[in-house]
C-alpha atoms as a PDB file:
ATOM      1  CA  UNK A   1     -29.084 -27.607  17.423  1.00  0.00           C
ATOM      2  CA  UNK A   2     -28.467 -31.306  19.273  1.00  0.00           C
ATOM      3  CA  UNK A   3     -25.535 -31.658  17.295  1.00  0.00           C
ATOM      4  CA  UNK A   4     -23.977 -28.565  18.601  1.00  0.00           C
ATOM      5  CA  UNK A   5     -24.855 -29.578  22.183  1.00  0.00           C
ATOM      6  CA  UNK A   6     -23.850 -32.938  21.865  1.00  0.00           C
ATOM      7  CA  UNK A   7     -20.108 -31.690  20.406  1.00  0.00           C
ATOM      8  CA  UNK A   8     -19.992 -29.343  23.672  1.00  0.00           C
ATOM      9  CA  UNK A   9     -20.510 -32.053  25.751  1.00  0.00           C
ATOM     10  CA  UNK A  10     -17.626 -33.995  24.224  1.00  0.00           C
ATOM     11  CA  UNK A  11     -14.978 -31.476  24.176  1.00  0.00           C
ATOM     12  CA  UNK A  12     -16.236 -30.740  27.942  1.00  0.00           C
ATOM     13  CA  UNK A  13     -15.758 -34.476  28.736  1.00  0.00           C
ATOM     14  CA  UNK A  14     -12.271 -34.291  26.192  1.00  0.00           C
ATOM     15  CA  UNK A  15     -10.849 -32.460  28.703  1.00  0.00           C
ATOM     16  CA  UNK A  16     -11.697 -34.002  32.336  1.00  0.00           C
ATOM     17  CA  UNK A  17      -9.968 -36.640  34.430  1.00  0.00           C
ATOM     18  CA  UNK A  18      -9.872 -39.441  31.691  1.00  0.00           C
ATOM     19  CA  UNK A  19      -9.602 -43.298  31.843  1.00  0.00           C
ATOM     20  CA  UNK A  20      -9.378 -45.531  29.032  1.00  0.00           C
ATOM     21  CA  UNK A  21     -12.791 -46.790  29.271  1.00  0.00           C
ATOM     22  CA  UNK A  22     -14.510 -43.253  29.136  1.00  0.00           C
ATOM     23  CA  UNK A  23     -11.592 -42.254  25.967  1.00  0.00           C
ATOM     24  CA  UNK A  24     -13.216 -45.191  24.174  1.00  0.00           C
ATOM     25  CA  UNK A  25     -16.486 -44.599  24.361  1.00  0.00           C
ATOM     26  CA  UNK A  26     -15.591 -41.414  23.447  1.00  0.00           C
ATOM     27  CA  UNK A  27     -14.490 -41.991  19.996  1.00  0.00           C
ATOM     28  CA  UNK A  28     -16.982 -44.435  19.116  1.00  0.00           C
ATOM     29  CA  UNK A  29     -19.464 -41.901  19.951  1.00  0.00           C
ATOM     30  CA  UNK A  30     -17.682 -39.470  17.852  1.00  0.00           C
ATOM     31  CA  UNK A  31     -17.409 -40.984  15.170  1.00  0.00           C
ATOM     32  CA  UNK A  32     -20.492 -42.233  15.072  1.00  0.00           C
ATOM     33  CA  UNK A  33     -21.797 -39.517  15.116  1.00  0.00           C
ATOM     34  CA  UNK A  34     -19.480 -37.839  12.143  1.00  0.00           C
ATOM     35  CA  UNK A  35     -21.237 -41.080   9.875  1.00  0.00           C
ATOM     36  CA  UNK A  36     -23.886 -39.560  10.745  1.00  0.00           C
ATOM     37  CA  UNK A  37     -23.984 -35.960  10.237  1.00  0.00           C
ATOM     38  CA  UNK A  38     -21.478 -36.618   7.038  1.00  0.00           C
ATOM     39  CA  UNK A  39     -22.325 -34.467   4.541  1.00  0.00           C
ATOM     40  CA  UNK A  40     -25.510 -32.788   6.212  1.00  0.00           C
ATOM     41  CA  UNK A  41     -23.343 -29.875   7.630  1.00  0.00           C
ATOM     42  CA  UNK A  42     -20.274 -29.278   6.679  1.00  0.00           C
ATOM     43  CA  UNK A  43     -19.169 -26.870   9.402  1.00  0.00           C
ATOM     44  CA  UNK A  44     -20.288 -29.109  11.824  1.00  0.00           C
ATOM     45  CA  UNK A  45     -18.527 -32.079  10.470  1.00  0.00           C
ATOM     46  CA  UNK A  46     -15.624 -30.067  10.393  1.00  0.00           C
ATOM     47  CA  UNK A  47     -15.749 -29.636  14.333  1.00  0.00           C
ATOM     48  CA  UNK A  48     -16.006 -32.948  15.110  1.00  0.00           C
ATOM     49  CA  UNK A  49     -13.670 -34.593  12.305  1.00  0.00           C
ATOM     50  CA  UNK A  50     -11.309 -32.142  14.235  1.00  0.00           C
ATOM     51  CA  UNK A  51     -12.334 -33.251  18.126  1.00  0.00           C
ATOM     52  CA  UNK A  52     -12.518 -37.326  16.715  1.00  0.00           C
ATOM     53  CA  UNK A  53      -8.854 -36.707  15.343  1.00  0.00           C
ATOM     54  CA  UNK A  54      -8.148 -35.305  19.027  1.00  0.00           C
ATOM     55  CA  UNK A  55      -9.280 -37.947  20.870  1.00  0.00           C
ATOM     56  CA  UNK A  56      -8.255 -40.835  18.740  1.00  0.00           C
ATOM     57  CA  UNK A  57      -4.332 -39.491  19.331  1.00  0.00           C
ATOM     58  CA  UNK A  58      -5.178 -39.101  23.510  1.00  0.00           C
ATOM     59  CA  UNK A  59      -6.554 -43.109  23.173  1.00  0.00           C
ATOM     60  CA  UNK A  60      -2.596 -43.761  21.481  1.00  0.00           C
ATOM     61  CA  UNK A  61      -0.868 -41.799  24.505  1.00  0.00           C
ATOM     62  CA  UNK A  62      -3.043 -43.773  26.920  1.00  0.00           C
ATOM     63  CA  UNK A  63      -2.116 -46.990  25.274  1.00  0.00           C
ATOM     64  CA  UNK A  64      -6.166 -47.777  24.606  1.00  0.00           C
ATOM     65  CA  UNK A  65      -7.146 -50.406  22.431  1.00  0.00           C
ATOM     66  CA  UNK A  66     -10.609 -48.951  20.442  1.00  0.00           C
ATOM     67  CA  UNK A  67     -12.899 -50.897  18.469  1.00  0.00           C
ATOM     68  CA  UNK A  68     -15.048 -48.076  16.474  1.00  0.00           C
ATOM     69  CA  UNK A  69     -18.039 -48.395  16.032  1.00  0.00           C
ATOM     70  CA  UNK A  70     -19.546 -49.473  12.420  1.00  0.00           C
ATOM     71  CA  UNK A  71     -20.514 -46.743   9.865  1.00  0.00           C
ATOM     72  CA  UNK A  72     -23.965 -46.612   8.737  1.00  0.00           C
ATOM     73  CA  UNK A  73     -22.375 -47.941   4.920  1.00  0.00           C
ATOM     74  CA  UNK A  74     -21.092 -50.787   7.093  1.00  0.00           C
ATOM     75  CA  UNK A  75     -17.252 -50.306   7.194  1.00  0.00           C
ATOM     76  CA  UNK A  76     -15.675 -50.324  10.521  1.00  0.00           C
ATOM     77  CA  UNK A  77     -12.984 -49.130  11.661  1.00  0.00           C
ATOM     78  CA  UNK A  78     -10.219 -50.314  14.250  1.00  0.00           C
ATOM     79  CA  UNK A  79      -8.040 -48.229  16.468  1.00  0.00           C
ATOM     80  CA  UNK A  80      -5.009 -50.220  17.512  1.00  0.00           C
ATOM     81  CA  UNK A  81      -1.965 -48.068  19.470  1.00  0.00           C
ATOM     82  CA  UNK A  82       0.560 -50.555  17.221  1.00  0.00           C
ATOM     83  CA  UNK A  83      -0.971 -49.960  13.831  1.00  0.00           C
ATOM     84  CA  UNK A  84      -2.117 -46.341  14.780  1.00  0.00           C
ATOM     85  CA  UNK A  85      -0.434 -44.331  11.404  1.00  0.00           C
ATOM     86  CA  UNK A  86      -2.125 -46.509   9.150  1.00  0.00           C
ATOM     87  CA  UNK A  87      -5.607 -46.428  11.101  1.00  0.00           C
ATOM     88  CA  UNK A  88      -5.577 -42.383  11.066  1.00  0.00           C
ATOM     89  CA  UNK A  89      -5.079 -42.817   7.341  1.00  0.00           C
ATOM     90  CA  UNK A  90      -7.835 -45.239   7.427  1.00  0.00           C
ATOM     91  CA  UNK A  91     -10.061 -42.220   8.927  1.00  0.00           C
ATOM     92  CA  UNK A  92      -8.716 -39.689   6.194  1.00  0.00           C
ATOM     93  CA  UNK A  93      -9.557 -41.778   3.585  1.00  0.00           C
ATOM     94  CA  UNK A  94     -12.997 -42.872   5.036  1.00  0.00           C
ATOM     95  CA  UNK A  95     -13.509 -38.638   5.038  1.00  0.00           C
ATOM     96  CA  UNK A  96     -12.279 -38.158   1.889  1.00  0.00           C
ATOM     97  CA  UNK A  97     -14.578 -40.847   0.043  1.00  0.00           C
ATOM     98  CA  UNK A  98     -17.719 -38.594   1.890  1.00  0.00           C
ATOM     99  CA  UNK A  99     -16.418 -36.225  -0.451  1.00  0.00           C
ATOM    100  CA  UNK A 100     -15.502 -33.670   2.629  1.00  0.00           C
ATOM    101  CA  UNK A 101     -12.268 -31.387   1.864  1.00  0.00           C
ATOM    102  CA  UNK A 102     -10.075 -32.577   4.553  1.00  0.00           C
ATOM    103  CA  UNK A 103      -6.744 -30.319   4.161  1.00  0.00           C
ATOM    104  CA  UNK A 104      -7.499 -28.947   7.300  1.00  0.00           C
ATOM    105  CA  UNK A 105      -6.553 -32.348   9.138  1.00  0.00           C
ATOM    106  CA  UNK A 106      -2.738 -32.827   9.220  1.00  0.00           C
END
């Protein structure tokens, strides 16, 4: 499945030599791709919400500034290392409205 290969290859990249540039792109491919998968397969969704979560808290310890890409409904959502509580809550509550049971995220 491409969506299987495609998380692989993040969480191979998630852990290499990483620059701010390449953690960017990272999440805005991630989460792009969650819109997109959201609620097709659960399980898979799952993964990813998991991975995104991951490598939105690396872009705060590397100080990154992220500007995520837009969500097939339209909304966007920012990443900013100053506002970053209320962003992750921003991502919950964007998951929860796809009607996903998110009590695995903490």
């Amino acid at each position: 499945m491409i969506i299987n290969y495609i998380t692989d290859q993040l969480n191979e990249l998630f852990y290499q030599e990483s620059n701010q540039y390449n953690i960017a792109n990272w999440a805005q491919s991630l989460l792009l791709l969650v819109s997109c998968v959201i609620p097709c397969d659960y399980h898979v969704s799952k993964e990813l919400l998991n991975l995104a979560l991951k490598i939105v808290e690396k872009a705060e310890d590397n100080n990154c500034i992220i500007e995520m890409c837009q969500f097939k409904d339209g909304e966007k959502i920012n990443i900013y290392r100053e506002d970053y509580s209320k962003e992750k809550e921003m991502i919950k509550s964007w998951i929860r409205e796809k009607s996903l049971d998110i009590s695995y995220i903490n």
